[in-house]
C-alpha atoms as a PDB file:
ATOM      1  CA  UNK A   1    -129.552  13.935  82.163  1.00  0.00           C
ATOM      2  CA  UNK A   2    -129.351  17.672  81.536  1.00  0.00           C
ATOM      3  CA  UNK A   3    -129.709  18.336  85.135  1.00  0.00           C
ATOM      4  CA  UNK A   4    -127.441  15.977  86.226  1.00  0.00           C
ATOM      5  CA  UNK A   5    -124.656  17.146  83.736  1.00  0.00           C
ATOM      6  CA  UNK A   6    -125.014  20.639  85.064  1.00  0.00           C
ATOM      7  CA  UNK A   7    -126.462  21.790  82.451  1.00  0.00           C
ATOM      8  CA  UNK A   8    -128.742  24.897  83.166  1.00  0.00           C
ATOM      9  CA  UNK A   9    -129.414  26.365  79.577  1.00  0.00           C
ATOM     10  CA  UNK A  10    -130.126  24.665  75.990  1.00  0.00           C
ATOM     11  CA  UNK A  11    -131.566  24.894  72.647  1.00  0.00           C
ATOM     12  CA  UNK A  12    -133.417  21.445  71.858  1.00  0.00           C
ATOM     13  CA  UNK A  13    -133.831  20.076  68.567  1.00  0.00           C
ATOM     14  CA  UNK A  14    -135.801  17.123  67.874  1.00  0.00           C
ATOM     15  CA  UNK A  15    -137.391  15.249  65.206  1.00  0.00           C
ATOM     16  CA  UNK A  16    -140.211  12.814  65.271  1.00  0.00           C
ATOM     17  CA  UNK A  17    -140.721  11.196  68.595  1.00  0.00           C
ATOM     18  CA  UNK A  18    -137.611  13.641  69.527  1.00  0.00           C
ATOM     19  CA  UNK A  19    -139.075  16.465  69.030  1.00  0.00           C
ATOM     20  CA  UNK A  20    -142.212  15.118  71.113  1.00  0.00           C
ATOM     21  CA  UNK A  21    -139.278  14.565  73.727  1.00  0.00           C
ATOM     22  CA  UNK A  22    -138.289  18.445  73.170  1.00  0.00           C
ATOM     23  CA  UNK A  23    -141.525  19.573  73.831  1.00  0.00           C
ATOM     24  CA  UNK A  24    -142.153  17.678  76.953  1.00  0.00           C
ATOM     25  CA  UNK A  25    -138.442  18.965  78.295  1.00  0.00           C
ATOM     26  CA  UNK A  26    -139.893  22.473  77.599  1.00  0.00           C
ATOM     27  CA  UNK A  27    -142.948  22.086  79.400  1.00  0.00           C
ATOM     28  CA  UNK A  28    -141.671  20.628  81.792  1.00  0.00           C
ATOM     29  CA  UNK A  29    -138.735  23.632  82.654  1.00  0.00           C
ATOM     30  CA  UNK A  30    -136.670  21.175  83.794  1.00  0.00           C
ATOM     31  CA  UNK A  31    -134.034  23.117  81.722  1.00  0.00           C
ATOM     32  CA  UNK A  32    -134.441  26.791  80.532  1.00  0.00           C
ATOM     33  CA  UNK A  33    -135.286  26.449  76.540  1.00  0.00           C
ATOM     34  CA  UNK A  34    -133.326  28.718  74.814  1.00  0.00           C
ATOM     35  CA  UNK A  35    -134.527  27.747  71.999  1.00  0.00           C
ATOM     36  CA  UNK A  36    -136.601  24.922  70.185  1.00  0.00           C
ATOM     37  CA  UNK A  37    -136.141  23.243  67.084  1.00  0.00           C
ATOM     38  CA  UNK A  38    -139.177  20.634  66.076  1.00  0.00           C
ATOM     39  CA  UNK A  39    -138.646  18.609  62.380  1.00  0.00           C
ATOM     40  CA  UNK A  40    -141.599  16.648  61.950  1.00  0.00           C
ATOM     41  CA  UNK A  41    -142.533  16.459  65.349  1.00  0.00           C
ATOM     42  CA  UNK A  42    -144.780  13.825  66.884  1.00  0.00           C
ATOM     43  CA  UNK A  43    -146.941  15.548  70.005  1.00  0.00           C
ATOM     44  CA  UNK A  44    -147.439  18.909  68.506  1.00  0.00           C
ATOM     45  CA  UNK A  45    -151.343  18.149  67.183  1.00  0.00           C
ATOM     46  CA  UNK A  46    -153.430  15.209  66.861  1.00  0.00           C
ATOM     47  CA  UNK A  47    -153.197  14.646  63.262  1.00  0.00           C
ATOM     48  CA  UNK A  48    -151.212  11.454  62.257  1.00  0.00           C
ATOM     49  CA  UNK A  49    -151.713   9.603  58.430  1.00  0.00           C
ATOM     50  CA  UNK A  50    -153.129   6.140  58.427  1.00  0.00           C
ATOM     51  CA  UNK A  51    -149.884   4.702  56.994  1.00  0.00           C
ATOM     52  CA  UNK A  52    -148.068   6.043  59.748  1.00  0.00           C
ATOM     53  CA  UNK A  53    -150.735   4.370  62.240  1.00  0.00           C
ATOM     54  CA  UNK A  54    -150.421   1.073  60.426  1.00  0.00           C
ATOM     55  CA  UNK A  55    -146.695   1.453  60.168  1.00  0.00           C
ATOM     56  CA  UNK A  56    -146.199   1.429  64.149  1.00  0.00           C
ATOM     57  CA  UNK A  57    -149.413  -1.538  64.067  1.00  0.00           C
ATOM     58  CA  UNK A  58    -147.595  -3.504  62.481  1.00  0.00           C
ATOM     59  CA  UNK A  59    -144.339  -3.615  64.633  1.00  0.00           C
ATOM     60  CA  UNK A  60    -141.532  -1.805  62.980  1.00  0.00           C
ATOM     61  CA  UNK A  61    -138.892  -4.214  64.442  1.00  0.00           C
ATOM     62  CA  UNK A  62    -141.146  -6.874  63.136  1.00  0.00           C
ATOM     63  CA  UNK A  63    -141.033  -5.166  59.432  1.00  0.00           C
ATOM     64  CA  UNK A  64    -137.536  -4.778  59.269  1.00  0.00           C
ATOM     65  CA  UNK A  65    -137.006  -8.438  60.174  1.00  0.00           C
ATOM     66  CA  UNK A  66    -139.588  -9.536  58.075  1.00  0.00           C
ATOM     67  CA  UNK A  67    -138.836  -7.305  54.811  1.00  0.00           C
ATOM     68  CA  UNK A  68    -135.057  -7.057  54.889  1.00  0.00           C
ATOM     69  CA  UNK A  69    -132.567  -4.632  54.357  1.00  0.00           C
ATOM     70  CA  UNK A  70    -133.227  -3.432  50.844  1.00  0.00           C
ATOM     71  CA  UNK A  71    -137.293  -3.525  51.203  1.00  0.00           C
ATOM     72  CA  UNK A  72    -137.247  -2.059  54.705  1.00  0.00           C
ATOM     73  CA  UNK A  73    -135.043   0.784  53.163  1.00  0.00           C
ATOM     74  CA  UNK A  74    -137.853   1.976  50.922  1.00  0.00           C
ATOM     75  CA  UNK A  75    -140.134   2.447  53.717  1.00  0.00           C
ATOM     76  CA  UNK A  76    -138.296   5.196  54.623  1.00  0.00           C
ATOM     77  CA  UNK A  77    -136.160   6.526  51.744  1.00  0.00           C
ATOM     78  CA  UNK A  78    -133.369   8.272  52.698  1.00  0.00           C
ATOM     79  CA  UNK A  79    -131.070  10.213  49.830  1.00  0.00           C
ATOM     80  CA  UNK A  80    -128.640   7.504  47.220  1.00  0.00           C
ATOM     81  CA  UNK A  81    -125.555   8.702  48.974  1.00  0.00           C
ATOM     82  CA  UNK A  82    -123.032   6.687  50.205  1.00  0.00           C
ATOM     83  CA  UNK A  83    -123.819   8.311  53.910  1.00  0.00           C
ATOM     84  CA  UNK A  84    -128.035   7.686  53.119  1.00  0.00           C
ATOM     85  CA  UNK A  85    -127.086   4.360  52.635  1.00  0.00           C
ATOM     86  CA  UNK A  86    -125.283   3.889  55.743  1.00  0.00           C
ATOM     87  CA  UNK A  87    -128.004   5.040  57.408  1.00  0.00           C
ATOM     88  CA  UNK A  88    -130.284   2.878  55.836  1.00  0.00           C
ATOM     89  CA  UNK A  89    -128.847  -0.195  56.945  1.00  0.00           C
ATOM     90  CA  UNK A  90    -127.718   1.260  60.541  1.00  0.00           C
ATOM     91  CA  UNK A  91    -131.620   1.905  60.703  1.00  0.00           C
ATOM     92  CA  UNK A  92    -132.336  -1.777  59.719  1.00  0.00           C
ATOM     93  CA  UNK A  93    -129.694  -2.957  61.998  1.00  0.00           C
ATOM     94  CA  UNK A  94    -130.792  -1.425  65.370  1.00  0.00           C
ATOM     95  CA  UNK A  95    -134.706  -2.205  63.798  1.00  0.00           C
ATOM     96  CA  UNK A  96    -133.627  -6.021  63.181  1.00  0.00           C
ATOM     97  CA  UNK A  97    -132.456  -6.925  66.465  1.00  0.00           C
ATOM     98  CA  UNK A  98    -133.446 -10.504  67.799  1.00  0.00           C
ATOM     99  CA  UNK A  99    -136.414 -10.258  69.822  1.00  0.00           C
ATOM    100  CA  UNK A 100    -137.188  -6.949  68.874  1.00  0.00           C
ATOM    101  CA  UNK A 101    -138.505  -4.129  71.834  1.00  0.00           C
ATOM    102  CA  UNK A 102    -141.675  -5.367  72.412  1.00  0.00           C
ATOM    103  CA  UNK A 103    -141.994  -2.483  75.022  1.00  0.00           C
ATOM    104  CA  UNK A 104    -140.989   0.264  72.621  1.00  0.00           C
ATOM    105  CA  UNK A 105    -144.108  -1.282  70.253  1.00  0.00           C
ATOM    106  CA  UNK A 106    -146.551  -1.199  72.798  1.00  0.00           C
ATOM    107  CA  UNK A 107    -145.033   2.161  73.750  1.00  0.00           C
ATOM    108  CA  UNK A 108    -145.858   3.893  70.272  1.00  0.00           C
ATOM    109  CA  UNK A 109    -149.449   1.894  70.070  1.00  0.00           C
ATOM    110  CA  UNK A 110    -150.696   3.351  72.713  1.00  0.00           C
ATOM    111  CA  UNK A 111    -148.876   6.789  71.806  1.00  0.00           C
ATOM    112  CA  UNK A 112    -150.650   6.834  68.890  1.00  0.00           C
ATOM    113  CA  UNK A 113    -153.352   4.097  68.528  1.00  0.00           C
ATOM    114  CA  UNK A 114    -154.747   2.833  64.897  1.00  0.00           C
ATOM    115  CA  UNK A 115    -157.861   5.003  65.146  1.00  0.00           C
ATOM    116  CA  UNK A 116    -158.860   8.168  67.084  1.00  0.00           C
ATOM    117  CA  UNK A 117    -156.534  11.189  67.899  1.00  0.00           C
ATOM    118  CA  UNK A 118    -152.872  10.974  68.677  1.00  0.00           C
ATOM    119  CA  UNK A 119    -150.906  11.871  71.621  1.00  0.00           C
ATOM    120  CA  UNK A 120    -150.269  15.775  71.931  1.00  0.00           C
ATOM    121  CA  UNK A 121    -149.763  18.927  73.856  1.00  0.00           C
ATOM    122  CA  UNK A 122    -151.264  21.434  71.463  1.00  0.00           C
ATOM    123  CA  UNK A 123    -153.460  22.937  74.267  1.00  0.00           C
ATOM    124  CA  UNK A 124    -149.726  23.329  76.333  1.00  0.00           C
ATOM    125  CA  UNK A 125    -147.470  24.644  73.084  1.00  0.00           C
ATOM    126  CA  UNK A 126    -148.347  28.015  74.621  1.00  0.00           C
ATOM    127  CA  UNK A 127    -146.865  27.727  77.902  1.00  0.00           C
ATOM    128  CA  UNK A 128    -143.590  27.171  76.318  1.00  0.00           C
ATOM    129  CA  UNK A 129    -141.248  30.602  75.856  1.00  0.00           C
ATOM    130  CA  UNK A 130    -138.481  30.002  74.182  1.00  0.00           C
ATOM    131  CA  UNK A 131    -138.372  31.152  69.985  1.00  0.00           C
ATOM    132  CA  UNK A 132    -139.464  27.653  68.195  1.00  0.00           C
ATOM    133  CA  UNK A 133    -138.870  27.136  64.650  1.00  0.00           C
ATOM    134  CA  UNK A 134    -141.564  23.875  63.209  1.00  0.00           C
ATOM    135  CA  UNK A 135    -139.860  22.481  60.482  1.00  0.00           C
ATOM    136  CA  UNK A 136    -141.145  20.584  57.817  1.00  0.00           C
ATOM    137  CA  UNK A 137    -141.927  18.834  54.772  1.00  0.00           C
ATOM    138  CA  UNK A 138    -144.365  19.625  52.296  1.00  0.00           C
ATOM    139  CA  UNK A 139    -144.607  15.748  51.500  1.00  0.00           C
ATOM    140  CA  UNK A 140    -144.531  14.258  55.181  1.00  0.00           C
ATOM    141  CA  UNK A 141    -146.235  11.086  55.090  1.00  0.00           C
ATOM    142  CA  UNK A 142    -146.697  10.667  59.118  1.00  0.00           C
ATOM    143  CA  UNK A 143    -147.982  14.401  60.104  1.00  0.00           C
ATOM    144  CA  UNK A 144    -149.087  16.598  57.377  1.00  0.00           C
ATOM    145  CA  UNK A 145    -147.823  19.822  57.090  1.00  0.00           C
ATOM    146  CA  UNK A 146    -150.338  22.160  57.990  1.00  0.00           C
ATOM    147  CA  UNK A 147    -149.659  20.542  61.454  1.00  0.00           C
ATOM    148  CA  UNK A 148    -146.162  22.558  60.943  1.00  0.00           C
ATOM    149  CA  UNK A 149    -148.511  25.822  60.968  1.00  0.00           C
ATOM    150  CA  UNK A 150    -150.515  25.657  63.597  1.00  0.00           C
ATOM    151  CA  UNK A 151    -147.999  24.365  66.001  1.00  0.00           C
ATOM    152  CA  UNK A 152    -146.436  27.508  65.155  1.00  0.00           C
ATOM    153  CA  UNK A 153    -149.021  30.371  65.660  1.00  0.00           C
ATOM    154  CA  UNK A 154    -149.908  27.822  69.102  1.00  0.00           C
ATOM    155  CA  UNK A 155    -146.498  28.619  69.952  1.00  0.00           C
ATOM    156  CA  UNK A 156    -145.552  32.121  72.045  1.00  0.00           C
ATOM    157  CA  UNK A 157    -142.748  32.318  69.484  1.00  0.00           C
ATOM    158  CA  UNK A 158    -142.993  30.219  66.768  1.00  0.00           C
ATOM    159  CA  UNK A 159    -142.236  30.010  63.376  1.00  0.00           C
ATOM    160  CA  UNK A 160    -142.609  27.735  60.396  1.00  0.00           C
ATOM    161  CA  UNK A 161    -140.917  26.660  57.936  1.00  0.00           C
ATOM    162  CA  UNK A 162    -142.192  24.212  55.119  1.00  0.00           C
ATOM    163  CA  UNK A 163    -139.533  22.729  53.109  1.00  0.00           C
ATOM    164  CA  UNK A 164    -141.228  21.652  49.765  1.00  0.00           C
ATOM    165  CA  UNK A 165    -141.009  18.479  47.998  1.00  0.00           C
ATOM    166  CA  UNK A 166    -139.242  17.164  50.844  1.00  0.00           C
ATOM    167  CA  UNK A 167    -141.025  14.131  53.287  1.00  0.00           C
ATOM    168  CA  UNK A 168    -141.158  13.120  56.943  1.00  0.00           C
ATOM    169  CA  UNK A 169    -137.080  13.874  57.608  1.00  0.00           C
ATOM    170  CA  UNK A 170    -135.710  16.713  55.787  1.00  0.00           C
ATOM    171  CA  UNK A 171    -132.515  16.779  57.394  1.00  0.00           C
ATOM    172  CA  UNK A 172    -131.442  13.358  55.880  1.00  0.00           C
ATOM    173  CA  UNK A 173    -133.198  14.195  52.834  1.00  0.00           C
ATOM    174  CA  UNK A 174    -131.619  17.381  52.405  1.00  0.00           C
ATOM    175  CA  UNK A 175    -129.071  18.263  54.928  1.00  0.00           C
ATOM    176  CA  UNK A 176    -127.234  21.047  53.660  1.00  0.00           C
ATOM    177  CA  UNK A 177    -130.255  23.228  53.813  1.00  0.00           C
ATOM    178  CA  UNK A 178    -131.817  21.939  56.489  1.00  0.00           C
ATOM    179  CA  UNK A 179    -128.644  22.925  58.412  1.00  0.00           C
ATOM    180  CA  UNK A 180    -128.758  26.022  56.946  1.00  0.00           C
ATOM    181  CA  UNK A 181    -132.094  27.144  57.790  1.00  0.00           C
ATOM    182  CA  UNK A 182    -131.720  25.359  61.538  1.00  0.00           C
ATOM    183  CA  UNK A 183    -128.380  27.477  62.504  1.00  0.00           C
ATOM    184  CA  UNK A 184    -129.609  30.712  61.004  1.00  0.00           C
ATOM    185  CA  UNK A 185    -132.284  30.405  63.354  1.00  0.00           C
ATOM    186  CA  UNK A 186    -130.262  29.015  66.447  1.00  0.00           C
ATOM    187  CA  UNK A 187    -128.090  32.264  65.828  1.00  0.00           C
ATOM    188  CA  UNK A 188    -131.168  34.676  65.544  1.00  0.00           C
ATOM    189  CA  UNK A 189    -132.905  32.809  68.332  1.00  0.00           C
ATOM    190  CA  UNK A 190    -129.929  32.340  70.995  1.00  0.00           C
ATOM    191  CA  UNK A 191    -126.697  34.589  69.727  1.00  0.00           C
ATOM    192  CA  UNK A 192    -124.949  33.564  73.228  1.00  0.00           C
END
């Protein structure tokens, strides 16, 4: 899409499966990486907790059907605001849909299967140039955080940042200085 657009030159940020997305765009140089922004990021080690295993097991789409709004919300809790709320149900909306993605299910089982090692390009985080700042939560319940640290020093140019007391999506859970932290670095990282 960014090729297609014309589009020549970009900083990436991602979180979760996005930022495994980000990391495949930079390895792949489809783009020139001007810089890289990974929250949480799936693909940067093979570590993933066993409630994050069984939570993609057993069907996400399926949950959020199953649970409801309100019970499907605390799998995930996002901030009491008016706007976390919002999300909350927007998330059990697009998760609730009739039918569900069956291929999108399959997709993240084999991604990253109940038991052995998950899908990841540690060996490759070298190859990619561009400054990278690993964000993350002290209190991540899918990837723990010392995956934040050595997907940095794996990195040409990385740097971490652990943001205590916070979980799996510190940008919803604190946005303010998530932005913060993320634009400082965007500035530092690619002042054009």
């Amino acid at each position: 899409m960014l090729a297609a657009m014309g589009v020549e030159r970009a900083g990436l940020v991602g979180h979760s499966l996005g930022g495994l997305v980000a990391v495949e765009l930079a390895l792949a140089r489809a783009v020139e990486v001007s810089a890289l922004v990974l929250i949480g990021s799936m693909g940067v080690g093979p570590q993933m907790s066993a409630a994050a295993r069984a939570f993609f097991l057993a069907d996400p789409e399926r949950l959020a059907r199953a649970l409801g709004a309100a019970r499907f919300a605390k799998l995930s809790p996002l901030p009491e605001h008016a706007w976390g709320q919002r999300l909350a149900a927007l998330e059990h909306e697009l998760m609730s849909v009739a039918g569900g993605r069956a291929t999108a299910s399959a997709a993240f089982r084999r991604l990253y299967p109940v038991v052995g090692p998950a899908h990841h390009h540690r060996a490759q985080l070298g190859e990619i140039e561009a400054p990278a700042l690993v964000l993350w939560g002290q209190h991540d319940a899918a990837f723990p955080a010392p995956c934040a640290l050595v997907a940095a020093a794996a990195l040409q140019r990385g740097r971490a940042v652990v943001m205590g007391e916070l979980g799996h999506s510190p940008h919803l859970q604190a946005p303010e200085e998530t932005l913060e932290i993320v634009m400082a670095f965007l500035r530092e990282a690619a002042p054009d």
